[in-house]
Protein backbone atom coordinates (compact mmCIF):
# COMPACT_ATOMS: atom_id res chain seq x y z
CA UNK A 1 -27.79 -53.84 4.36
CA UNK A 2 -26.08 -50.61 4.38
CA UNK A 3 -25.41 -49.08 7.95
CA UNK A 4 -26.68 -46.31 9.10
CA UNK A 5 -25.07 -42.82 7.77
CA UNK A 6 -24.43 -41.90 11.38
CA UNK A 7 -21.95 -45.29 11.79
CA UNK A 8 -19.66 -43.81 9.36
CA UNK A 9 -19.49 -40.34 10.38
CA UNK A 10 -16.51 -39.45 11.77
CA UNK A 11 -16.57 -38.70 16.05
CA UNK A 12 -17.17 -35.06 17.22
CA UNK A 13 -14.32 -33.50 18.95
CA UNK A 14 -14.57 -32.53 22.28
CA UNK A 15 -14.37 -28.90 23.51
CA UNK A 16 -10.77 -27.46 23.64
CA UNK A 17 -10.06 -27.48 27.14
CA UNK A 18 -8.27 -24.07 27.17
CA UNK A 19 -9.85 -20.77 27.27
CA UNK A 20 -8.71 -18.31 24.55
CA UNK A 21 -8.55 -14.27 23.54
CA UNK A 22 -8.75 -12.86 20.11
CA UNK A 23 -7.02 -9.55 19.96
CA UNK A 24 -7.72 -7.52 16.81
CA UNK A 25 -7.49 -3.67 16.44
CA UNK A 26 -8.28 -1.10 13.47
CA UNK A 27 -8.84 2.49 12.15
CA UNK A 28 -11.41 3.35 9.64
CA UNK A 29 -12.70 -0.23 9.57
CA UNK A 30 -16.25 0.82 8.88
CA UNK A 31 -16.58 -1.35 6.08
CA UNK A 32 -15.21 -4.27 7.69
CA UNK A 33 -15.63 -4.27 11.45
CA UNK A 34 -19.65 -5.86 11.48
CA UNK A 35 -18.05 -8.56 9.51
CA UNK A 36 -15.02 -9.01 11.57
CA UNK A 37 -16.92 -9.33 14.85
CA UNK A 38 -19.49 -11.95 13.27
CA UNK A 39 -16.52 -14.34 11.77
CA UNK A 40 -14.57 -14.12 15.31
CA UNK A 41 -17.87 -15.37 17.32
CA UNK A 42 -18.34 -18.27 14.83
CA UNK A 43 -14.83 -19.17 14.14
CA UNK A 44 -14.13 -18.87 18.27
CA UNK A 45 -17.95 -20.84 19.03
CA UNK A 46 -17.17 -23.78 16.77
CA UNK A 47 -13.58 -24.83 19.43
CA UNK A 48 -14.17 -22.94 22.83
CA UNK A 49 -16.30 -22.81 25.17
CA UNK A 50 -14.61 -19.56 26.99
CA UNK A 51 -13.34 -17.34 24.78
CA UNK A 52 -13.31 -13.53 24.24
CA UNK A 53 -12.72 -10.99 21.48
CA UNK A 54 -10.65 -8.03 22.17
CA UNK A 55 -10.69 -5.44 20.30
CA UNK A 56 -8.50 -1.80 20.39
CA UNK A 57 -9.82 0.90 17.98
CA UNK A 58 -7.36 3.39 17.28
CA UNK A 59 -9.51 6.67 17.64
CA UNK A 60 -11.45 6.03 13.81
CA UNK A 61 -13.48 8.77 12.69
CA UNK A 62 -15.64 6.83 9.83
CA UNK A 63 -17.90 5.01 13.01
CA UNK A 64 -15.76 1.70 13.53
CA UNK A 65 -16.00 2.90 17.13
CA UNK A 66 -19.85 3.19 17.17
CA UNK A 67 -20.24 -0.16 15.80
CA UNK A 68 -17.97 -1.97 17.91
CA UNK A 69 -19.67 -0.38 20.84
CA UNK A 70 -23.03 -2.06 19.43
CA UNK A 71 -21.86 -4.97 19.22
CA UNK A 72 -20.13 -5.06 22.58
CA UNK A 73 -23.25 -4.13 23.68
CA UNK A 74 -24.67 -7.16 22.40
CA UNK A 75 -22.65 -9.88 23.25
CA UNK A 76 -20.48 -9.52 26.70
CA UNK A 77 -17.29 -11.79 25.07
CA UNK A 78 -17.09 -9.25 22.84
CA UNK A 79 -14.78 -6.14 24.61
CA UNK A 80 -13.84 -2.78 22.93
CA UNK A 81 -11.39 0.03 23.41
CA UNK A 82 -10.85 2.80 22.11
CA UNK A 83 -7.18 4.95 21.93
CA UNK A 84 -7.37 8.50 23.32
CA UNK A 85 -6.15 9.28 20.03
CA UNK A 86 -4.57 7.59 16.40
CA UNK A 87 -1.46 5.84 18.04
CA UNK A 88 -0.92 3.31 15.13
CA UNK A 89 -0.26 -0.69 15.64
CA UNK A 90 2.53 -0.74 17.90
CA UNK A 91 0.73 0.88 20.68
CA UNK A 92 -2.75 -0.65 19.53
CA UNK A 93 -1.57 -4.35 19.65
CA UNK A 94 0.39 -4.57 22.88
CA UNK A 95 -2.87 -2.76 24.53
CA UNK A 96 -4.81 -5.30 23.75
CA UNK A 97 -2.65 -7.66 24.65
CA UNK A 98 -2.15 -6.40 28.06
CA UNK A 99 -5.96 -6.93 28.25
CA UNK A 100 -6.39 -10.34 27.27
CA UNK A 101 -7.75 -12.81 30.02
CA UNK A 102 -7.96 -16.11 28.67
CA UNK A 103 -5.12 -18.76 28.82
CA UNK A 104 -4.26 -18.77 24.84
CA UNK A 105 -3.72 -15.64 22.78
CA UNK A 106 -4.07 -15.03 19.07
CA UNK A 107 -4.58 -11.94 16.63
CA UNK A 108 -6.28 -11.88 13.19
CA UNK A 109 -6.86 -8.46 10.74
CA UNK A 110 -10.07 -6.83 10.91
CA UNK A 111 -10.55 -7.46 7.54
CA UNK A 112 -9.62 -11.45 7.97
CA UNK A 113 -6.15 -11.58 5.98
CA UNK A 114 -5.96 -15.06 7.45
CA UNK A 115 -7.47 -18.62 7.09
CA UNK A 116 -8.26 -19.92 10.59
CA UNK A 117 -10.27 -23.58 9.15
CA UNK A 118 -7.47 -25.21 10.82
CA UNK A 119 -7.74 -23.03 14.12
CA UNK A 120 -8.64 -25.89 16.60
CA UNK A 121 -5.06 -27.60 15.34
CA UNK A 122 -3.67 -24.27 15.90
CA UNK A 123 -4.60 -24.02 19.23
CA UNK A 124 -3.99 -28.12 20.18
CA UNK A 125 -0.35 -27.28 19.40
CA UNK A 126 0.29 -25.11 22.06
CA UNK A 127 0.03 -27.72 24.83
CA UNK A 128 3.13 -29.16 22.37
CA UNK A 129 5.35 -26.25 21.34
CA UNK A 130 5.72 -22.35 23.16
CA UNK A 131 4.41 -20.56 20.09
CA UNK A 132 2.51 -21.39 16.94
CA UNK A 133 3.83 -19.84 13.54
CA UNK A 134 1.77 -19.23 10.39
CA UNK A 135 3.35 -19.32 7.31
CA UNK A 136 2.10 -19.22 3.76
CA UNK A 137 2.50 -22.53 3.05
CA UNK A 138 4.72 -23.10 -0.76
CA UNK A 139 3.69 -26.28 -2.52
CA UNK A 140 6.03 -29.19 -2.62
CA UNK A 141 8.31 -28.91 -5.67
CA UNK A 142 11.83 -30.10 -5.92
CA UNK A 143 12.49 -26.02 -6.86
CA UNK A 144 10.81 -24.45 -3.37
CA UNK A 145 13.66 -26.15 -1.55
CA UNK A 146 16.06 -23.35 -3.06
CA UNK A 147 16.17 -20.40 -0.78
CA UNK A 148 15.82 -17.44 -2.95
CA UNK A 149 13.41 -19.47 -5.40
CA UNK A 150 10.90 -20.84 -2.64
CA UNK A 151 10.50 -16.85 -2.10
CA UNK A 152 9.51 -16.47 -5.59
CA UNK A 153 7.36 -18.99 -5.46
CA UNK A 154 5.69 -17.21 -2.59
CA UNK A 155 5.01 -13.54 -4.08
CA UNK A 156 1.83 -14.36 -5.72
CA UNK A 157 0.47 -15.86 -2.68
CA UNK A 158 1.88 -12.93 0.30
CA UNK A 159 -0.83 -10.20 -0.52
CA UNK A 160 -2.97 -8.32 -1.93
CA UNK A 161 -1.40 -7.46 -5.44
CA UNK A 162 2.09 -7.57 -6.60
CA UNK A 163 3.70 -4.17 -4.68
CA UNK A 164 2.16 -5.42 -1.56
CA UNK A 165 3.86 -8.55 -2.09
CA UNK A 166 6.95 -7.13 -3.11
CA UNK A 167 7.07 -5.08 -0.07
CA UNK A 168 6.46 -7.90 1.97
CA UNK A 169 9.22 -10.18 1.09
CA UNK A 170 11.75 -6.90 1.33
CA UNK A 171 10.73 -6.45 4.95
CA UNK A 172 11.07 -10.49 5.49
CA UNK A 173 14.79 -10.81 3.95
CA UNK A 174 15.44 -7.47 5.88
CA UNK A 175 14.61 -9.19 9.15
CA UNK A 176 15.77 -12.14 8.66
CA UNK A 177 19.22 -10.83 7.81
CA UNK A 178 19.40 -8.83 10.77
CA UNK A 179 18.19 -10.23 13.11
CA UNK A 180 18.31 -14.31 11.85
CA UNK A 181 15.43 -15.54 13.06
CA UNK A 182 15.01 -18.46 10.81
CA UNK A 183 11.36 -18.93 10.24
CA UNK A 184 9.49 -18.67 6.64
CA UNK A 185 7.59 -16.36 7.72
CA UNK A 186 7.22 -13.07 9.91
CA UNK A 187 4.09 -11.30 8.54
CA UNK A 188 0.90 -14.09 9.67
CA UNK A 189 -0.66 -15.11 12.93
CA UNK A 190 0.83 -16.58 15.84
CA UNK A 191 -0.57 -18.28 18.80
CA UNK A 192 1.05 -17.91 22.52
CA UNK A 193 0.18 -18.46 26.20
CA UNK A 194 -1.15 -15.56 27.28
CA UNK A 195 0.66 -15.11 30.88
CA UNK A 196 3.80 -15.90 28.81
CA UNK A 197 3.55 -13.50 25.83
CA UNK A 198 1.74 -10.17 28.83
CA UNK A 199 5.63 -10.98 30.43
CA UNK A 200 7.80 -10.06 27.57
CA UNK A 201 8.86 -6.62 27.60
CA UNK A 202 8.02 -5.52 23.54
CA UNK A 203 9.31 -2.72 22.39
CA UNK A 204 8.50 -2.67 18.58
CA UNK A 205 5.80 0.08 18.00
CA UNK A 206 4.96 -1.58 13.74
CA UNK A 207 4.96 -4.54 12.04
CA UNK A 208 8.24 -5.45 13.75
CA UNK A 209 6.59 -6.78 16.72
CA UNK A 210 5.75 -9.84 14.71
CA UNK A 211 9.51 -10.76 14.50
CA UNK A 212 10.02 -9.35 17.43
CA UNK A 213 7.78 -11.77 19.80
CA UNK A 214 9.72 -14.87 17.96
CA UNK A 215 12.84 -12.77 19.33
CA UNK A 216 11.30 -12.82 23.26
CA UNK A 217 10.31 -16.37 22.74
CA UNK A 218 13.59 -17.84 21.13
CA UNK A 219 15.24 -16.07 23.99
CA UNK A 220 13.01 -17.51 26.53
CA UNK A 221 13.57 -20.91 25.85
CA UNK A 222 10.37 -21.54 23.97
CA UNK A 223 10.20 -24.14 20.89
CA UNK A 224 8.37 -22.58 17.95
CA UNK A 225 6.37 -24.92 15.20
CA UNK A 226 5.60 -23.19 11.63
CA UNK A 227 2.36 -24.56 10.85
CA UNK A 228 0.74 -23.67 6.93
CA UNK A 229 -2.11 -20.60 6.98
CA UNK A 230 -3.23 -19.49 3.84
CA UNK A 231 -3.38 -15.56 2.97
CA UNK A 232 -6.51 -14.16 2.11
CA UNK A 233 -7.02 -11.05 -0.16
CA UNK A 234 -9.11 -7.83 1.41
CA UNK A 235 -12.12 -7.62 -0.16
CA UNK A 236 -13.80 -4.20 1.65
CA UNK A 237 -11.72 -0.95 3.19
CA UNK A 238 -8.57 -0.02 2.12
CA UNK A 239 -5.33 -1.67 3.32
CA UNK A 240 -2.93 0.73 5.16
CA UNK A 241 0.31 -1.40 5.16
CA UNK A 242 2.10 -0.06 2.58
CA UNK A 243 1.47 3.69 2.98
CA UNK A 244 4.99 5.37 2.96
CA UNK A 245 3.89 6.87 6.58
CA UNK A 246 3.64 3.10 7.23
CA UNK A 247 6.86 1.90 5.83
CA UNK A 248 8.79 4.74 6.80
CA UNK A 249 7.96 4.23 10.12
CA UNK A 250 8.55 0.24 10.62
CA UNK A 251 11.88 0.96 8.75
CA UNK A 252 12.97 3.20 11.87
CA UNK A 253 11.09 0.61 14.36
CA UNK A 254 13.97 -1.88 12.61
CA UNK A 255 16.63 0.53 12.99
CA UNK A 256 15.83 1.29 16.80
CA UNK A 257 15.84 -2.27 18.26
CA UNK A 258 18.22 -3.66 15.77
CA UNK A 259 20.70 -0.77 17.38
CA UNK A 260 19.39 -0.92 20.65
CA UNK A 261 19.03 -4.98 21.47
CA UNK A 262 18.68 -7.05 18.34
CA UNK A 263 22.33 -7.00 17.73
CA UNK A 264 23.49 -8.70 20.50
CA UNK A 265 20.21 -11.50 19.76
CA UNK A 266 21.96 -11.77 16.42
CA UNK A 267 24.93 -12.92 17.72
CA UNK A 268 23.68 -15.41 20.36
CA UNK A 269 20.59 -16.93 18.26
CA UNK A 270 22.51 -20.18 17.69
CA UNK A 271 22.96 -20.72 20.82
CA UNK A 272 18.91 -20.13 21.90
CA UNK A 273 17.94 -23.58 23.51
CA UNK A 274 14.26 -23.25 21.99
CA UNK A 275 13.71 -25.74 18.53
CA UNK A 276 12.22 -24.04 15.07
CA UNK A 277 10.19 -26.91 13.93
CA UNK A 278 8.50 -27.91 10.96
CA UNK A 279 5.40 -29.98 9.72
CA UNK A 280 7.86 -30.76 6.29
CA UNK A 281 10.72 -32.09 8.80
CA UNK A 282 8.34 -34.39 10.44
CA UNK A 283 11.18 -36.57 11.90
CA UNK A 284 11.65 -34.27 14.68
CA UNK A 285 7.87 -34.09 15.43
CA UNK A 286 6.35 -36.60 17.65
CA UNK A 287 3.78 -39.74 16.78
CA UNK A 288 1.21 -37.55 18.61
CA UNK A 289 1.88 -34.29 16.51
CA UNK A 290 2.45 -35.43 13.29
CA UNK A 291 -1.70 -37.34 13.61
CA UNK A 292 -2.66 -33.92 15.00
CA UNK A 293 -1.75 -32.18 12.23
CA UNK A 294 -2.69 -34.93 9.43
CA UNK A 295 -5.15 -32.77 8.04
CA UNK A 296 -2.58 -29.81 7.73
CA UNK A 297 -0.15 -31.46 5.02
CA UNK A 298 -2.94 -30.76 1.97
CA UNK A 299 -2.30 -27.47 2.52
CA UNK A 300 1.08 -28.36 1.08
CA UNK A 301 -0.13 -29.54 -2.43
């Protein structure tokens, strides 16, 4: 007699045991803010029990502001701000930020650039390592163990479309050059200790904070683990990335705190005492990560 289906079913996992904060922000997200907020509540209610969404609009004139209002309105773990005028992502991120209450801290695009299946692993890892990487992850091929040609192998899957992508992996070699953080990655997601992440003193006012808070935490000690999320196209509203105003403006962000700081990291990053570790270099991970993360290896193929 066969058993029962419920004897084969694999055990429900308990509650994470940390609370945790979403921060997102946007302008002119009409299109794609009622979405956002819906995904965040379901992705957040399937591995916490307290959690919040945070979200910083930056003075939008299309009704993003309205609707997040309605929906904060709605449901009291959602929280909304709005900028007393456009300030850009710099200012709009380290707001929010500064507003988070929970114990773990994460970020994700308004209109959901990144796959979070995998977020209760995500999460798991920080009672492991001091901060959580994404990275696109590049299937395993004796080739995408080259340098230059695991990049290539990664264009198709950075972005959007081509320029997008192009512009992406300019901005990564630019930063890794200068500043030699050596992680695969410095345009995804990253998950952090709240208390720890509200004490480093960011400057970056564009993209650059990504690279930036792997800067604060290589300095501090931390470990870092890259762990594989998958990019996901935009599908409503218009991506505002790549606008010269955009580039132009991250390219002086850069300039400013490679001059003013990042220099001086440059030369001492060897000697940081904080580990970059990786799921494909799973001799330096523990028994306990490596069966954490089982599932997370697929992602490789």
């Amino acid at each position: 007699m066969d058993a029962p289906a419920h004897e084969h079913a694999a055990p429900a996992l308990s509650r994470l045991a940390h609370s945790v904060s979403l921060v997102a922000y946007g302008y002119n997200e009409a299109e794609s803010i009622a979405d956002f907020f819906k995904k965040a509540v379901a992705t957040l209610e399937a591995v916490a029990d307290d959690y919040e969404v945070v979200f910083i609009d930056d003075c939008s004139t299309d009704g993003t502001w309205e609707i997040a209002q309605d929906f904060a309105r709605n449901n009291p773990r959602i929280r909304v701000w709005r900028n007393d005028r456009n300030r850009n992502i710099g200012h709009s991120f380290k707001r929010g930020v500064s507003l988070a209450e929970k114990e773990y801290l994460f970020w994700q695009t308004v209109d959901w650039s990144y796959d979070l299946g995998d977020l209760r692993i995500f999460l798991e890892l920080l009672d492991h390592f001091g901060v959580v990487i994404g990275v696109r992850p590049v299937p395993i091929r004796l080739l995408a163990y080259i340098p230059v040609v695991r990049s290539i192998y990664r264009v198709r899957t950075r972005s959007d479309n081509f320029t997008r992508a192009m512009v992406s992996l300019a901005n990564y070699y630019a930063l890794r050059i200068l500043f030699g953080v050596k992680v695969h990655d410095f345009q995804n997601i990253q998950f952090h200790r709240t208390k720890m992440l509200q004490s480093f003193e960011l400057r970056g006012e564009s993209s650059f904070l990504g690279v930036e808070m792997m800067i604060r935490a290589r300095s501090a000690g931390l470990s870092l683990i890259e762990v594989p999320i998958k990019f996901i196209p935009r599908a409503k509203g218009v991506s505002k990335g790549i606008r010269l105003s955009a580039i132009w403006k991250s390219c002086g962000d850069i300039a400013k705190n490679w001059l003013g700081w990042g220099w001086r990291f440059r030369l001492q990053e060897r000697k940081s005492q904080g580990r970059i570790y990786r799921l494909l270099e799973p001799a330096f991970l523990t028994e306990e990560v490596i069966v954490l993360c089982a599932s997370l290896f697929k992602r490789y193929r």
